[in-house]
Every structure is written in structure tokens, then in C-alpha cells.
C-alpha atoms as a PDB file:
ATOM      1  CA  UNK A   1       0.000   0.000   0.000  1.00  0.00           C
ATOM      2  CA  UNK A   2       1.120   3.571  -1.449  1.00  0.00           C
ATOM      3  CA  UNK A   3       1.704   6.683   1.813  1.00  0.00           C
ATOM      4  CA  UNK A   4      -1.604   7.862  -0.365  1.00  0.00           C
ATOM      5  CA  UNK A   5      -3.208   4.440  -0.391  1.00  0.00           C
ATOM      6  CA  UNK A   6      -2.923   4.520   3.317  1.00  0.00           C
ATOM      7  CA  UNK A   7      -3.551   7.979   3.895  1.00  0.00           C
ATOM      8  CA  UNK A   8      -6.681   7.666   1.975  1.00  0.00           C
ATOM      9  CA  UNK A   9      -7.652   4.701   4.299  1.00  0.00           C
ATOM     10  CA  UNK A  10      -7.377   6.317   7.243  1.00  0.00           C
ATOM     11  CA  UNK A  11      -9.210   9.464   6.031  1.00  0.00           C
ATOM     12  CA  UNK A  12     -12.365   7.091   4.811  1.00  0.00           C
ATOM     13  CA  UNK A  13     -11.955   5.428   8.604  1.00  0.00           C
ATOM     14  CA  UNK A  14     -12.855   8.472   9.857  1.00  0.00           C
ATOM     15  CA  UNK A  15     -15.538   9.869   7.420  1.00  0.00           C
ATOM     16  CA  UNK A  16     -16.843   5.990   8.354  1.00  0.00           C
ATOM     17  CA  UNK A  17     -16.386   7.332  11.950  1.00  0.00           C
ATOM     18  CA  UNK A  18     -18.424  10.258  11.815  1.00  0.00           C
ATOM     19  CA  UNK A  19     -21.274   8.849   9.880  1.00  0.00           C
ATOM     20  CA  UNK A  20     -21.791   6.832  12.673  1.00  0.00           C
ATOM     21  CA  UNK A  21     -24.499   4.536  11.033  1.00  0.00           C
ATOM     22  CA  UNK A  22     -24.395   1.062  11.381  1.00  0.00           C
ATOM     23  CA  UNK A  23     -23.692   0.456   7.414  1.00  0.00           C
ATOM     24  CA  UNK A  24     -20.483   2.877   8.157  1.00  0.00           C
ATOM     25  CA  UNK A  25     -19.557   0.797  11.382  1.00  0.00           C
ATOM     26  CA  UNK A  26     -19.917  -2.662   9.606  1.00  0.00           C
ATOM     27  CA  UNK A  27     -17.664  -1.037   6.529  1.00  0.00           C
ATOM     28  CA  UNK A  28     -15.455  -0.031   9.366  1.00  0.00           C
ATOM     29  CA  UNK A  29     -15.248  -3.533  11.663  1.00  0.00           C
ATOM     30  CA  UNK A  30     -14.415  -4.777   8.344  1.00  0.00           C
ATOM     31  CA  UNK A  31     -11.736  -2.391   7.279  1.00  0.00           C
ATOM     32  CA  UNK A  32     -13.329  -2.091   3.982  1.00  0.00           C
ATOM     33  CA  UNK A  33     -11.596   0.662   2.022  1.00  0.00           C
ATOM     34  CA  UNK A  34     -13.211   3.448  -0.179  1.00  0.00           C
ATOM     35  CA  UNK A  35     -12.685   1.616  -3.206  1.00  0.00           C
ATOM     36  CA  UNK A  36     -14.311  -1.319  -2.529  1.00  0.00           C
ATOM     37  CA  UNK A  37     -17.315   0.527  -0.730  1.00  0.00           C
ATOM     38  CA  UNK A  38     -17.449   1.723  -4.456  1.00  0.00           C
ATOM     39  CA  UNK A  39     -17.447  -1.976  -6.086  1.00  0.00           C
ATOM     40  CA  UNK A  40     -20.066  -2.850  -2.916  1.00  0.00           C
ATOM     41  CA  UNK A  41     -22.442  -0.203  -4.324  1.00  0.00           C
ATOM     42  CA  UNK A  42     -21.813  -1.367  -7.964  1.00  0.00           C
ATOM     43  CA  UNK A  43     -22.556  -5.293  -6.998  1.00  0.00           C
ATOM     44  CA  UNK A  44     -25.729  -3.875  -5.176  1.00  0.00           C
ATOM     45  CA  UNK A  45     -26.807  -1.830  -8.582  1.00  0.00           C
ATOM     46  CA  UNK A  46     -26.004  -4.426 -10.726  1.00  0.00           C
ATOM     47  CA  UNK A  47     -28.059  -6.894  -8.754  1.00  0.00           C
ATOM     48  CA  UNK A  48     -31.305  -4.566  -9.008  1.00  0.00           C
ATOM     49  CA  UNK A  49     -30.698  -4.159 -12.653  1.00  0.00           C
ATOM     50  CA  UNK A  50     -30.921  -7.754 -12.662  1.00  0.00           C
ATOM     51  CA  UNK A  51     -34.306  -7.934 -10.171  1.00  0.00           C
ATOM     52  CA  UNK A  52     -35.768  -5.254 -12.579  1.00  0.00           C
ATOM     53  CA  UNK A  53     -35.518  -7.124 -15.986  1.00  0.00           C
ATOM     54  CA  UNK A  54     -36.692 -10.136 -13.746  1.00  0.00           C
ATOM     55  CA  UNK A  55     -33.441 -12.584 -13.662  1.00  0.00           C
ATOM     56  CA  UNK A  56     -33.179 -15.332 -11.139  1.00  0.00           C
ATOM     57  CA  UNK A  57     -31.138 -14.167  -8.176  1.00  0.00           C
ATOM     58  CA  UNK A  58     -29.403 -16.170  -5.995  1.00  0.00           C
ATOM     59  CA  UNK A  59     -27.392 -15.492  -2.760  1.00  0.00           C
ATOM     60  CA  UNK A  60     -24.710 -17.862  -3.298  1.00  0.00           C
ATOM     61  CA  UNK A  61     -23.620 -15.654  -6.578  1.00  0.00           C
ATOM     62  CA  UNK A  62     -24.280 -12.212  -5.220  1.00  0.00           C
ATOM     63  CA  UNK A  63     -22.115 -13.577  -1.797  1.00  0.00           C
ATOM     64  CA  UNK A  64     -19.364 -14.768  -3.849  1.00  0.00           C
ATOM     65  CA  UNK A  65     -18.630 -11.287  -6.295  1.00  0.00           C
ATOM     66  CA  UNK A  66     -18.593  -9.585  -2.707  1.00  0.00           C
ATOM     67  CA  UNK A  67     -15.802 -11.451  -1.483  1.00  0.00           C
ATOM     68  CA  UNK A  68     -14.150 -11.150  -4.707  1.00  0.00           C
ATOM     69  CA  UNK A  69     -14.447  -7.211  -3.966  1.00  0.00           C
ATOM     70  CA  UNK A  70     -13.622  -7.944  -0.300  1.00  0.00           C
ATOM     71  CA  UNK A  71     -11.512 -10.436  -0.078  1.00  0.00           C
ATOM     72  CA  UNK A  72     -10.366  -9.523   3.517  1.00  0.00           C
ATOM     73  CA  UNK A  73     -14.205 -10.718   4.572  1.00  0.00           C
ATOM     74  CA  UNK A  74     -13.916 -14.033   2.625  1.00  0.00           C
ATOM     75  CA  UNK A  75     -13.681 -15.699   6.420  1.00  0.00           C
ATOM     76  CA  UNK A  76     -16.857 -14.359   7.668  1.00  0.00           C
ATOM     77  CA  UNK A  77     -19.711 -15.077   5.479  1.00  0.00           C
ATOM     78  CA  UNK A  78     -22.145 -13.590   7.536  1.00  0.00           C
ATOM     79  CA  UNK A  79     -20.466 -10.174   6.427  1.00  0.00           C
ATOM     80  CA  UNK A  80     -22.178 -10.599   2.752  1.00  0.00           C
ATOM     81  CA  UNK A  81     -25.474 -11.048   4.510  1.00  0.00           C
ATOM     82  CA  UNK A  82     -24.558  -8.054   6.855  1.00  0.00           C
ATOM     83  CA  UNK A  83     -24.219  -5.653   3.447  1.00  0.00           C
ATOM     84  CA  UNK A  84     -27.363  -6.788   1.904  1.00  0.00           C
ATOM     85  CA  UNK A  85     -29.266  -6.326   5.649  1.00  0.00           C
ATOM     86  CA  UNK A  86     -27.789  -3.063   6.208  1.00  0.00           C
ATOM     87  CA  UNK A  87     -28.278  -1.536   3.421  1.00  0.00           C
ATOM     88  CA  UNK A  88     -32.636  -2.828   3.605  1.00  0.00           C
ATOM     89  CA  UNK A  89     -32.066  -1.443   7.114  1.00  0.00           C
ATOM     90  CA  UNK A  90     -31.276   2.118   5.335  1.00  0.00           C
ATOM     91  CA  UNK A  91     -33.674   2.200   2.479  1.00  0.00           C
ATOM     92  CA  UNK A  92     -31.074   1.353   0.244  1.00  0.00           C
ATOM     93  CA  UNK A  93     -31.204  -1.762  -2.642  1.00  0.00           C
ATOM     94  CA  UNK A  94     -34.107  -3.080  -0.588  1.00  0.00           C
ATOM     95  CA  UNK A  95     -35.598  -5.563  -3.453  1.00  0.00           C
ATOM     96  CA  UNK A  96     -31.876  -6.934  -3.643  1.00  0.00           C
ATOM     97  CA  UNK A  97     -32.408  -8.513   0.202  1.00  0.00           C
ATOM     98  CA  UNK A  98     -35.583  -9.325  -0.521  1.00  0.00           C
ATOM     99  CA  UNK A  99     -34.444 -11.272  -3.591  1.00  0.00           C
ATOM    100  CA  UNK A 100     -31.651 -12.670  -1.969  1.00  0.00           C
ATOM    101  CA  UNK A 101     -32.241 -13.710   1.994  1.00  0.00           C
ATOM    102  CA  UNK A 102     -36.221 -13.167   1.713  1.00  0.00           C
ATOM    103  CA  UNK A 103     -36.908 -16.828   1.689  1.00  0.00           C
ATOM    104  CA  UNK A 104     -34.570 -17.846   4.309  1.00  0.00           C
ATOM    105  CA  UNK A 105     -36.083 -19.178   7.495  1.00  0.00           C
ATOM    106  CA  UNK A 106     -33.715 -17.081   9.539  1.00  0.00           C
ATOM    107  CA  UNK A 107     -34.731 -13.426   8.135  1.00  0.00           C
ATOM    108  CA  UNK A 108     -38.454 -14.360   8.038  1.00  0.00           C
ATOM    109  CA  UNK A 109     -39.295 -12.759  11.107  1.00  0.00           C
ATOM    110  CA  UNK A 110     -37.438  -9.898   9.948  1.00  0.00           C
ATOM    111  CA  UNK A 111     -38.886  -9.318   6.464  1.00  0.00           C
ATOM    112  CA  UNK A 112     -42.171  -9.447   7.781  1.00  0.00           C
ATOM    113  CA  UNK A 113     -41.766  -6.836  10.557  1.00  0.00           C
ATOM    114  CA  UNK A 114     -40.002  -4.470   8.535  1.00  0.00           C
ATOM    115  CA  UNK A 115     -42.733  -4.700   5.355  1.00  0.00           C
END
């Protein structure tokens, strides 16, 4: 890693800090750089685009292009699930949860109490 690699890390930290939302503190337990916040959001778009022209989603693909964009998580694979709650959570890529973990016994309780 570059000084400015680094120095950009540790300045996203902080914005990740100060947003103080739980998306921002998952990014952050995570050490997930700017960059691949970036390729996180483009994952996320891409898998709406695909909801919209009604594709066949499936977790085990979506989970697998975000390790390739975080590989640092690849250990935990709750942490794909964590992105894909989170962001529901916020209002953001909601349909791509949905898609995704809607089905699954263990957020059942959850989609259905947060219509």
C-alpha cells in the first residue's frame, strides 16, 4: 500500500467514523476501504438491474462477487449477509435482500416486521 493508499484509508476510517451509522460501522469492523465501498455499491446496482428485468437471483452468486471485492471478509460469510441487511435497514437496494435472503427461514421474522 502507497503513503496515499494509506492515507486515503485512514481518512475514509474516519468519514466511516463520523457517519456513525451502522452500514459505516460494519464497513469499518471490516476495514473495507473506499474503493471497494465503491465496487459494494456497484454489486448492489447491478443486482437490481438484474431484479428489474426479472433474472433469477441467488445469494450464493451475489455472496461470492462480494468477497471477490472484499476479499479480507472471505472468512466471515455472515459479512455478505450483513451488506445486503444493512443496506434494507437504510432504504437502500431493498428488493436486492428481498431477492436474496427473503426466503430464508432465519430473516423471516425480519422481512415481515419491517414490510
Amino acid at each position: 500500500m502507497t503513503l496515499e493508499e494509506r492515507l486515503d484509508f485512514i481518512e475514509y476510517r474516519q468519514e466511516l467514523l463520523f457517519e456513525n451509522s451502522d452500514y459505516a460501522r460494519l464497513l469499518f469492523e471490516y476495514k473495507v476501504t473506499r474503493e471497494q465501498t465503491r465496487a459494494i455499491a456497484d454489486v448492489f446496482e447491478d443486482y437490481r438491474n438484474k431484479i428489474e428485468a426479472g433474472e433469477k437471483v441467488f445469494h450464493g452468486s451475489y455472496e461470492q462477487r462480494i468477497y471477490e471485492v472484499v476479499p479480507q471478509c472471505d472468512h466471515d460469510y455472515h459479512f455478505a449477509e450483513f451488506l445486503a441487511q444493512e443496506n434494507h435497514k437504510q432504504g437502500s437496494w431493498e428488493e436486492v435482500f428481498v431477492a436474496l435472503y427473503g426466503d430464508m427461514p432465519k430473516f423471516k421474522f425480519y422481512v415481515e416486521n419491517r414490510g
